[in-house]
C-alpha atoms as a PDB file:
ATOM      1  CA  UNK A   1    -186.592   4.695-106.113  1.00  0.00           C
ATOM      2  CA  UNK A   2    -184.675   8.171-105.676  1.00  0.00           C
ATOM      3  CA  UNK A   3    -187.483   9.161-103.017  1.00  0.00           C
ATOM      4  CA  UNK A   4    -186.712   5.865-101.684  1.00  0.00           C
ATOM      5  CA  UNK A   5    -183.379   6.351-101.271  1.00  0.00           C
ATOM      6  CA  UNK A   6    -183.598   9.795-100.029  1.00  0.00           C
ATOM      7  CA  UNK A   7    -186.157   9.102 -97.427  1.00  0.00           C
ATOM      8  CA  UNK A   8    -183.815   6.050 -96.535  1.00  0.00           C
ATOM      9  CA  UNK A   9    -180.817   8.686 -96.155  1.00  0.00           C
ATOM     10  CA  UNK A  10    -182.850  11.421 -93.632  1.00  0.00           C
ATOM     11  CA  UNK A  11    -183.654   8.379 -91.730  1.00  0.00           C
ATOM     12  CA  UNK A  12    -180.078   7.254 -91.261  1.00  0.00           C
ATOM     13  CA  UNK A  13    -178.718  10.968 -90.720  1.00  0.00           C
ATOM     14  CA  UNK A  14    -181.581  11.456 -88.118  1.00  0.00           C
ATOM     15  CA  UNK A  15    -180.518   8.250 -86.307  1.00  0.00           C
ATOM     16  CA  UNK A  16    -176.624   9.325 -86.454  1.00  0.00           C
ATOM     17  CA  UNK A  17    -177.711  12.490 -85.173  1.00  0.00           C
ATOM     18  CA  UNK A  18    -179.660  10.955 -82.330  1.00  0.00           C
ATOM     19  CA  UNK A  19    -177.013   8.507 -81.214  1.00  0.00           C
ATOM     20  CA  UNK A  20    -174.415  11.299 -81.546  1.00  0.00           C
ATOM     21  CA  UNK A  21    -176.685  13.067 -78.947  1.00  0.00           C
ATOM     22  CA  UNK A  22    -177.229  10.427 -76.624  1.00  0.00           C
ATOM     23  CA  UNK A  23    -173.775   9.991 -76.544  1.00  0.00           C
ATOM     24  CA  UNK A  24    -172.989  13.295 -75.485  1.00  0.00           C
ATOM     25  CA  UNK A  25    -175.782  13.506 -72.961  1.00  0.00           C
ATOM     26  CA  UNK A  26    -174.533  10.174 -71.432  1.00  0.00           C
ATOM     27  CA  UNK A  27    -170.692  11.837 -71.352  1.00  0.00           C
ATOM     28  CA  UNK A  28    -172.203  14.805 -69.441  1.00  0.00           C
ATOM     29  CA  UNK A  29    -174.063  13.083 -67.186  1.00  0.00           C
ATOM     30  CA  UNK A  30    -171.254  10.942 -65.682  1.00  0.00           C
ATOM     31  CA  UNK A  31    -168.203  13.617 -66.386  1.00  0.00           C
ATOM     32  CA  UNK A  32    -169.444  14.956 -62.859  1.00  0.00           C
ATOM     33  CA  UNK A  33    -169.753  11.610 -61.102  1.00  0.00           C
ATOM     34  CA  UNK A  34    -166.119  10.359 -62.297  1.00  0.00           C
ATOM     35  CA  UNK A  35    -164.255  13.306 -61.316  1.00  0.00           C
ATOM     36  CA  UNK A  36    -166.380  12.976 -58.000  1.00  0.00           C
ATOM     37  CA  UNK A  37    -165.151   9.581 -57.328  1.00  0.00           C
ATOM     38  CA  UNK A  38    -161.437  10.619 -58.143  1.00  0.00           C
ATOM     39  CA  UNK A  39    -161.642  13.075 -55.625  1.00  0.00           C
ATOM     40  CA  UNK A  40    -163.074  10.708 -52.965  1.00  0.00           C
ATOM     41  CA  UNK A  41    -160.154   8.154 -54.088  1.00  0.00           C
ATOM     42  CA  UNK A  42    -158.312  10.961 -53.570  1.00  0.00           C
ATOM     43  CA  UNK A  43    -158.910  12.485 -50.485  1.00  0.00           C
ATOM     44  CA  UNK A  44    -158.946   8.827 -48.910  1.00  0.00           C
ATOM     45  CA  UNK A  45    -155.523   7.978 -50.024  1.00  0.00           C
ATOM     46  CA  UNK A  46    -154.224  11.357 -48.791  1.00  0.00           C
ATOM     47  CA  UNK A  47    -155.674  10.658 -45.298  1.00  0.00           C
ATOM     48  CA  UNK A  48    -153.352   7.444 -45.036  1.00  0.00           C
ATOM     49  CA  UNK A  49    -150.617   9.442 -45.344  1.00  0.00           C
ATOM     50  CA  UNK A  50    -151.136  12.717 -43.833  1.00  0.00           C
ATOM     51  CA  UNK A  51    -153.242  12.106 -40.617  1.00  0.00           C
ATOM     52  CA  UNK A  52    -156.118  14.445 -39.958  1.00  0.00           C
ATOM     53  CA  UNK A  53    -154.183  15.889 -36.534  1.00  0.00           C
ATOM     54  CA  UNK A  54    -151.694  17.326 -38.960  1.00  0.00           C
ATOM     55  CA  UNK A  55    -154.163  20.000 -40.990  1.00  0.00           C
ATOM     56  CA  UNK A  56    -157.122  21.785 -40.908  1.00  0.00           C
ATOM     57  CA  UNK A  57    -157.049  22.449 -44.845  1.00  0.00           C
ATOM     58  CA  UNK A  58    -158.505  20.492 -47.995  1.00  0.00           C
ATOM     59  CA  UNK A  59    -155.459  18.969 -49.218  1.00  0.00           C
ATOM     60  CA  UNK A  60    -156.919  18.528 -52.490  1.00  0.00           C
ATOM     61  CA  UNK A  61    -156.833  22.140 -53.061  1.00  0.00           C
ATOM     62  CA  UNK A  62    -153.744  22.986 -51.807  1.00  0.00           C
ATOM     63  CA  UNK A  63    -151.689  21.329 -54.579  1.00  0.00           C
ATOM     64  CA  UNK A  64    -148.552  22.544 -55.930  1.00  0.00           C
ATOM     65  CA  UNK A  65    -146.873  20.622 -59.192  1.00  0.00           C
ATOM     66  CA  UNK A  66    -142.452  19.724 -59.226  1.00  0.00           C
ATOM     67  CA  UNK A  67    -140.108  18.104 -60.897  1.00  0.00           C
ATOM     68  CA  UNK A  68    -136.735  16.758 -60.367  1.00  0.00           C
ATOM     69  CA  UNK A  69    -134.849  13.551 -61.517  1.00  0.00           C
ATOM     70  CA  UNK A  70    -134.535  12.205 -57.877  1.00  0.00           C
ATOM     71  CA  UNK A  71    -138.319  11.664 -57.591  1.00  0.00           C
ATOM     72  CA  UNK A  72    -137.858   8.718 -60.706  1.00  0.00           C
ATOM     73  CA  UNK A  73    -139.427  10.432 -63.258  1.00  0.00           C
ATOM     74  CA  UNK A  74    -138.676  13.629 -65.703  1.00  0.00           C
ATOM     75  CA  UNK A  75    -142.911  14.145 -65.487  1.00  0.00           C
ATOM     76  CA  UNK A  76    -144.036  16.987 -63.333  1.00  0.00           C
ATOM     77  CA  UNK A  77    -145.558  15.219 -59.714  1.00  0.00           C
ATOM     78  CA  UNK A  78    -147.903  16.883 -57.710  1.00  0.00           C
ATOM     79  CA  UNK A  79    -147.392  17.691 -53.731  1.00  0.00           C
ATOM     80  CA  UNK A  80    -150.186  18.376 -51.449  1.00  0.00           C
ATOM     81  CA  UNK A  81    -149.503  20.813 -48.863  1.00  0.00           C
ATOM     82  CA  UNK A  82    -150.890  20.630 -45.128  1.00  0.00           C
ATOM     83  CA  UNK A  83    -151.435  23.008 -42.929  1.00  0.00           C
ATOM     84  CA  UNK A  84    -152.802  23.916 -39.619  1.00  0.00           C
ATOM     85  CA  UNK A  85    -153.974  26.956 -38.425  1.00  0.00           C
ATOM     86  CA  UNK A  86    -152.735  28.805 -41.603  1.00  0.00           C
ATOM     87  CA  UNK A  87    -148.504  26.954 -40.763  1.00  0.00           C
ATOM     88  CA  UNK A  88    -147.103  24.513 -42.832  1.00  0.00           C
ATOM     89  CA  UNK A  89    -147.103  21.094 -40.609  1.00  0.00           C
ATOM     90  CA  UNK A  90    -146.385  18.652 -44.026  1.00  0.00           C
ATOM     91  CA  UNK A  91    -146.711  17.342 -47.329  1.00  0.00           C
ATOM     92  CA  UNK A  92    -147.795  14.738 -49.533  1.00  0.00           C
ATOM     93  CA  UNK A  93    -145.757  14.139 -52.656  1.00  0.00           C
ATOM     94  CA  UNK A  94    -145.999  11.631 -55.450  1.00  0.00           C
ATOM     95  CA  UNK A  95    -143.362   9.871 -57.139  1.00  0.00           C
ATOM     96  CA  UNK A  96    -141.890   7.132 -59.072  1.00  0.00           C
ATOM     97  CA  UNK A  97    -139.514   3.645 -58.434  1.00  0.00           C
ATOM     98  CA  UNK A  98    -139.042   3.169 -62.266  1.00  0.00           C
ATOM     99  CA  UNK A  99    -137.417  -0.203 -61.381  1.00  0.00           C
ATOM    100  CA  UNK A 100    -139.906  -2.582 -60.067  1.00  0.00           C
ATOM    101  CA  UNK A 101    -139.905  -6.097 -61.019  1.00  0.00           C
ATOM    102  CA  UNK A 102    -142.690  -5.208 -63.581  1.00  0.00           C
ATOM    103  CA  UNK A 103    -141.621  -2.031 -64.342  1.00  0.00           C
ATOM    104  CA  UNK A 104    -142.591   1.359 -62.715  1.00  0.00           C
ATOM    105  CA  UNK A 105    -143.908   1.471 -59.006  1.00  0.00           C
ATOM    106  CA  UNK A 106    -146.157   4.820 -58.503  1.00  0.00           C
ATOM    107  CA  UNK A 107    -146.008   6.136 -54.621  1.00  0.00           C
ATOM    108  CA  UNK A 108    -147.482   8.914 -52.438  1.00  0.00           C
ATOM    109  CA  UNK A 109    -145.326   9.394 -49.415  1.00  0.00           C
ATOM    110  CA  UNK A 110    -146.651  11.691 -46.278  1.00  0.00           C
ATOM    111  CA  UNK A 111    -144.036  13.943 -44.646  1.00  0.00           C
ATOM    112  CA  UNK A 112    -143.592  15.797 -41.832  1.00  0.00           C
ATOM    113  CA  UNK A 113    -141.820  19.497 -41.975  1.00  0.00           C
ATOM    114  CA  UNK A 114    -139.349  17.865 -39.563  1.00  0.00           C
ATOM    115  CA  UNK A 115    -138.493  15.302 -42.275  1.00  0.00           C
ATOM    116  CA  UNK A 116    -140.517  12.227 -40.560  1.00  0.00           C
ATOM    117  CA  UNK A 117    -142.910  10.245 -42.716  1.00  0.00           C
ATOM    118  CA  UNK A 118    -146.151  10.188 -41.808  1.00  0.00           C
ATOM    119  CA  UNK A 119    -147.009   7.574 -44.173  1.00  0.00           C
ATOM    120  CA  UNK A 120    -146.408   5.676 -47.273  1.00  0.00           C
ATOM    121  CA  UNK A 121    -148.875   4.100 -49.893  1.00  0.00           C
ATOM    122  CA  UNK A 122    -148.720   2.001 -53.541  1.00  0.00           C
ATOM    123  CA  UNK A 123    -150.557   4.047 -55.578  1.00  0.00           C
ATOM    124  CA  UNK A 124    -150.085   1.843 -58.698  1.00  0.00           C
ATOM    125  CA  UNK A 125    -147.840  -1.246 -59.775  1.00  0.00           C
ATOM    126  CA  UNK A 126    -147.685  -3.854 -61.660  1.00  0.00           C
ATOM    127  CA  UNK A 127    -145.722  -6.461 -59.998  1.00  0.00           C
ATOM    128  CA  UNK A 128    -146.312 -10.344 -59.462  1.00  0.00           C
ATOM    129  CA  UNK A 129    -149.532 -11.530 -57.513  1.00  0.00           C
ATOM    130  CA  UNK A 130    -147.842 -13.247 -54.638  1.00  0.00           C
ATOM    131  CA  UNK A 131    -144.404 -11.812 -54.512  1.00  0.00           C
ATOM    132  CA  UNK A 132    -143.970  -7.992 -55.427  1.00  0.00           C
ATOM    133  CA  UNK A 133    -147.676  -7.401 -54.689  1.00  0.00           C
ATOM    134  CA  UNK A 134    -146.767  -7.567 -50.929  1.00  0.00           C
ATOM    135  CA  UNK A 135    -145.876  -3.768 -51.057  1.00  0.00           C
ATOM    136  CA  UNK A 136    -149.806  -3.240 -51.658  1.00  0.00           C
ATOM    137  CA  UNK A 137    -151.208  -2.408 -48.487  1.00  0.00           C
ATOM    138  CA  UNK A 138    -154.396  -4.540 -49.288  1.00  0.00           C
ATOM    139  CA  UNK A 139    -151.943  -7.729 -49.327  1.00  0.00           C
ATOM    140  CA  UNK A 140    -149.490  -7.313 -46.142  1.00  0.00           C
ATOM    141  CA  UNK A 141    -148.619  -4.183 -43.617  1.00  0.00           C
ATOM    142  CA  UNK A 142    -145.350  -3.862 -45.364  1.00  0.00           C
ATOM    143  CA  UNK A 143    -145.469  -0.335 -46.273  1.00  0.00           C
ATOM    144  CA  UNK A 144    -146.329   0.945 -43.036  1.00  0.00           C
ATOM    145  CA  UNK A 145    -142.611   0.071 -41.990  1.00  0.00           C
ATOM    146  CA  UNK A 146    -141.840   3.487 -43.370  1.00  0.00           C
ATOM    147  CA  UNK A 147    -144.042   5.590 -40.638  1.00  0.00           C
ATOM    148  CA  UNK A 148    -141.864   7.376 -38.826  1.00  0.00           C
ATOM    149  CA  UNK A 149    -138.925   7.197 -40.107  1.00  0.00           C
ATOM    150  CA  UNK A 150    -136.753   9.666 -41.775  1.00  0.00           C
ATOM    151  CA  UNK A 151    -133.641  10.361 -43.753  1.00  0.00           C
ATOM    152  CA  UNK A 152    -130.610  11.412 -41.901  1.00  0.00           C
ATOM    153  CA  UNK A 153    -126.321  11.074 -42.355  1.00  0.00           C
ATOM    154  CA  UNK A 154    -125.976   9.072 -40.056  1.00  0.00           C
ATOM    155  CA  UNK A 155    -128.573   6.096 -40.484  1.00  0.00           C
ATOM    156  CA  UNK A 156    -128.885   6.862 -44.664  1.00  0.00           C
ATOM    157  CA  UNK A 157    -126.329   3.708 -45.159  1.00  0.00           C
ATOM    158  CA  UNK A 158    -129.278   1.918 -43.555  1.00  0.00           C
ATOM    159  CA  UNK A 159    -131.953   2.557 -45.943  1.00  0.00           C
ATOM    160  CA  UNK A 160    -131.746  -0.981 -47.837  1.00  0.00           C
ATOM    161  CA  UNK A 161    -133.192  -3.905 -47.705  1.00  0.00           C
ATOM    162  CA  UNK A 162    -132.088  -6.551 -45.172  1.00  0.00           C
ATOM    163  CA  UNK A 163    -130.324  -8.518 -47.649  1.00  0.00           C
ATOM    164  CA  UNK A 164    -128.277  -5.403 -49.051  1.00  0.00           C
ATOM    165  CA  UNK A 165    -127.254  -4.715 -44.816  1.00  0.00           C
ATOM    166  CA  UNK A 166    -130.058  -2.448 -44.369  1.00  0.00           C
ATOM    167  CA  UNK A 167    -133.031  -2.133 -42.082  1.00  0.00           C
ATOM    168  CA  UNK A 168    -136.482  -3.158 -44.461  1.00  0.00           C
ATOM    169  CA  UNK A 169    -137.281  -6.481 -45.042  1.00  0.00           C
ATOM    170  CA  UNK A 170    -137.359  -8.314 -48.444  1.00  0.00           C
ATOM    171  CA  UNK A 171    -139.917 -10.757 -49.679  1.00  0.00           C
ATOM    172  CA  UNK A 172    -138.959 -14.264 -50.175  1.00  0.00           C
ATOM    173  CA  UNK A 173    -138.772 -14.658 -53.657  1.00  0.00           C
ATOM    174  CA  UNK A 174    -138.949 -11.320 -54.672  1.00  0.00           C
ATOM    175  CA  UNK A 175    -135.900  -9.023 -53.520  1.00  0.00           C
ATOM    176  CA  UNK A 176    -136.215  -6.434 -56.723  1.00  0.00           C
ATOM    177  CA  UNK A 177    -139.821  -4.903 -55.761  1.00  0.00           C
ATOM    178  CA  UNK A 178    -139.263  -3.607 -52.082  1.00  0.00           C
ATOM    179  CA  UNK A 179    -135.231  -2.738 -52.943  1.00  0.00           C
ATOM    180  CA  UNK A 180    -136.769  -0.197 -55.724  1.00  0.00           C
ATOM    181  CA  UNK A 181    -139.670   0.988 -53.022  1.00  0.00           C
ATOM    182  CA  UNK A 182    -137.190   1.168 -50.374  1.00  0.00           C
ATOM    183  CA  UNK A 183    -134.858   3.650 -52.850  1.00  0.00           C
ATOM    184  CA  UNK A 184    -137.644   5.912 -54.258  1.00  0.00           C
ATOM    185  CA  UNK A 185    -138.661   6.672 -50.760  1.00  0.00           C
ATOM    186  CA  UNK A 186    -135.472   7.331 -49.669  1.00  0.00           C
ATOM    187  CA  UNK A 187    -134.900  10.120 -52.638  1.00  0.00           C
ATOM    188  CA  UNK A 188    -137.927  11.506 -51.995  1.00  0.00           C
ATOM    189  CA  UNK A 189    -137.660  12.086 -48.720  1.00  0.00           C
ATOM    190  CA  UNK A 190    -133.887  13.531 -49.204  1.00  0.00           C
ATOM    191  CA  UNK A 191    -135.874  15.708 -52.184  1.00  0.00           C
ATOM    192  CA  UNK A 192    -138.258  17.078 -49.937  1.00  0.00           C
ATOM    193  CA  UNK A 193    -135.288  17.626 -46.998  1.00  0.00           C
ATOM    194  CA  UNK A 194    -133.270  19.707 -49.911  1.00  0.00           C
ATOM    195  CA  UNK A 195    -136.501  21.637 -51.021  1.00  0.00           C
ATOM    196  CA  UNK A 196    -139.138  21.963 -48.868  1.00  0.00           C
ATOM    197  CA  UNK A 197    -138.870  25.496 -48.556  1.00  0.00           C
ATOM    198  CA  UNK A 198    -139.015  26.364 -52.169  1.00  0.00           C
ATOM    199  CA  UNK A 199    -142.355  23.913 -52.359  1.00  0.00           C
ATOM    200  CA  UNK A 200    -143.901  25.485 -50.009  1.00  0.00           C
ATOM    201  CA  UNK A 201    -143.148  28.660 -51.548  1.00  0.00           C
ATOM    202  CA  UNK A 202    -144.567  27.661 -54.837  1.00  0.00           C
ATOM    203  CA  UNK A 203    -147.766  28.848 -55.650  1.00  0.00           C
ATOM    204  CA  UNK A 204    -151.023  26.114 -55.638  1.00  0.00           C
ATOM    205  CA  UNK A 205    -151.732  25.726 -59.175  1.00  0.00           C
ATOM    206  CA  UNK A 206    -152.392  22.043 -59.655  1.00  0.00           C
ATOM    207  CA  UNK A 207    -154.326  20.632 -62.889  1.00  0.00           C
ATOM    208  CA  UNK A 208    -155.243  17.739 -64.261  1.00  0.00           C
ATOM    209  CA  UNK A 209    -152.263  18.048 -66.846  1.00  0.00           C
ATOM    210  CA  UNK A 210    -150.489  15.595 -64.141  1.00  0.00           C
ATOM    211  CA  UNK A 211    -152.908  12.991 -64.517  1.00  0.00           C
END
């Protein structure tokens, strides 16, 4: 009975062991091939809002990390630098509209050293199929409204939606989701205006510790 059990025991401790192992192999194995999709996901995003006529550099490697309230979050953001021909010609910064609908609206907005965006994208939300979804790219051209437009004194009264007396158009039905888009690009782009200098200053020392 005791041999029984004991033989019964090695088996089961064997069969952890193996599992255990298979487990681990399996992590290793597809480790490499997640982070290589994240980088294509990556690198695809980043070339909707930074065009390839802007750099000559793998934006995914020139990465700096910030932080500062008017970007809608207290979390440190990462900022993609382009360049051409070794000079700064824009950057790609993430940030937050905390007040969606739903709750918090993640963004990447392009921008030009000159202030102009070169593009805008939804990188994650979770507002309501039909109405706040329209700010998803994949749903309606709504967020390309922001291309080429910038942040100034004179026009930053206009930087509502239509309904508040500004220039971006709301949804029917669903006034809250662009409003908050409309406002977290506008602080990011008057972030970058105040800053730009000292990000591109910063050295390129992005992690994952952002993710």
């Amino acid at each position: 009975m005791l041999k029984a059990i004991r033989k019964n025991g090695l088996t089961l401790a064997l069969f952890a062991c193996a599992s255990t192992g298979l487990v681990a192999i399996t992590n290793a194995l597809t480790e490499d091939q997640i982070d290589h999709q994240q980088q294509l996901q990556l690198k695809s995003i980043l070339s909707q809002v930074i065009p390839e006529s802007m750099h000559d550099n793998d934006l995914t490697k020139s990465c700096t990390l910030v932080a500062d309230p008017m970007l809608g979050t207290h979390q440190v953001m990462p900022v993609y630098i382009a360049t051409r021909n070794g000079e700064p010609t824009g950057l790609a910064i993430e940030s937050i509209a905390p007040d969606g609908y739903n709750g918090a609206i993640k963004l990447i907005t392009g921008i030009r050293v000159d202030g102009t965006i070169s593009g805008t994208r939804v990188l994650s939300h979770a507002e309501t199929p039909g109405l706040g979804d329209k700010i998803d790219l994949r749903i309606t051209d709504w967020i390309l409204s922001f291309t080429g437009k910038t942040v100034t004194k004179d026009n930053e009264d206009s930087w509502k939606v239509r309904k508040d007396g500004g220039q971006f158009d709301q949804f029917t039905g669903a006034t809250i989701t662009p409003r908050a888009v409309v406002k977290a690009v506008k602080k990011t782009v008057q972030y970058v205006q105040a800053n730009q200098q000292n990000i591109l200053n910063q050295p390129l020392d992005c992690g994952n510790d952002h993710e």
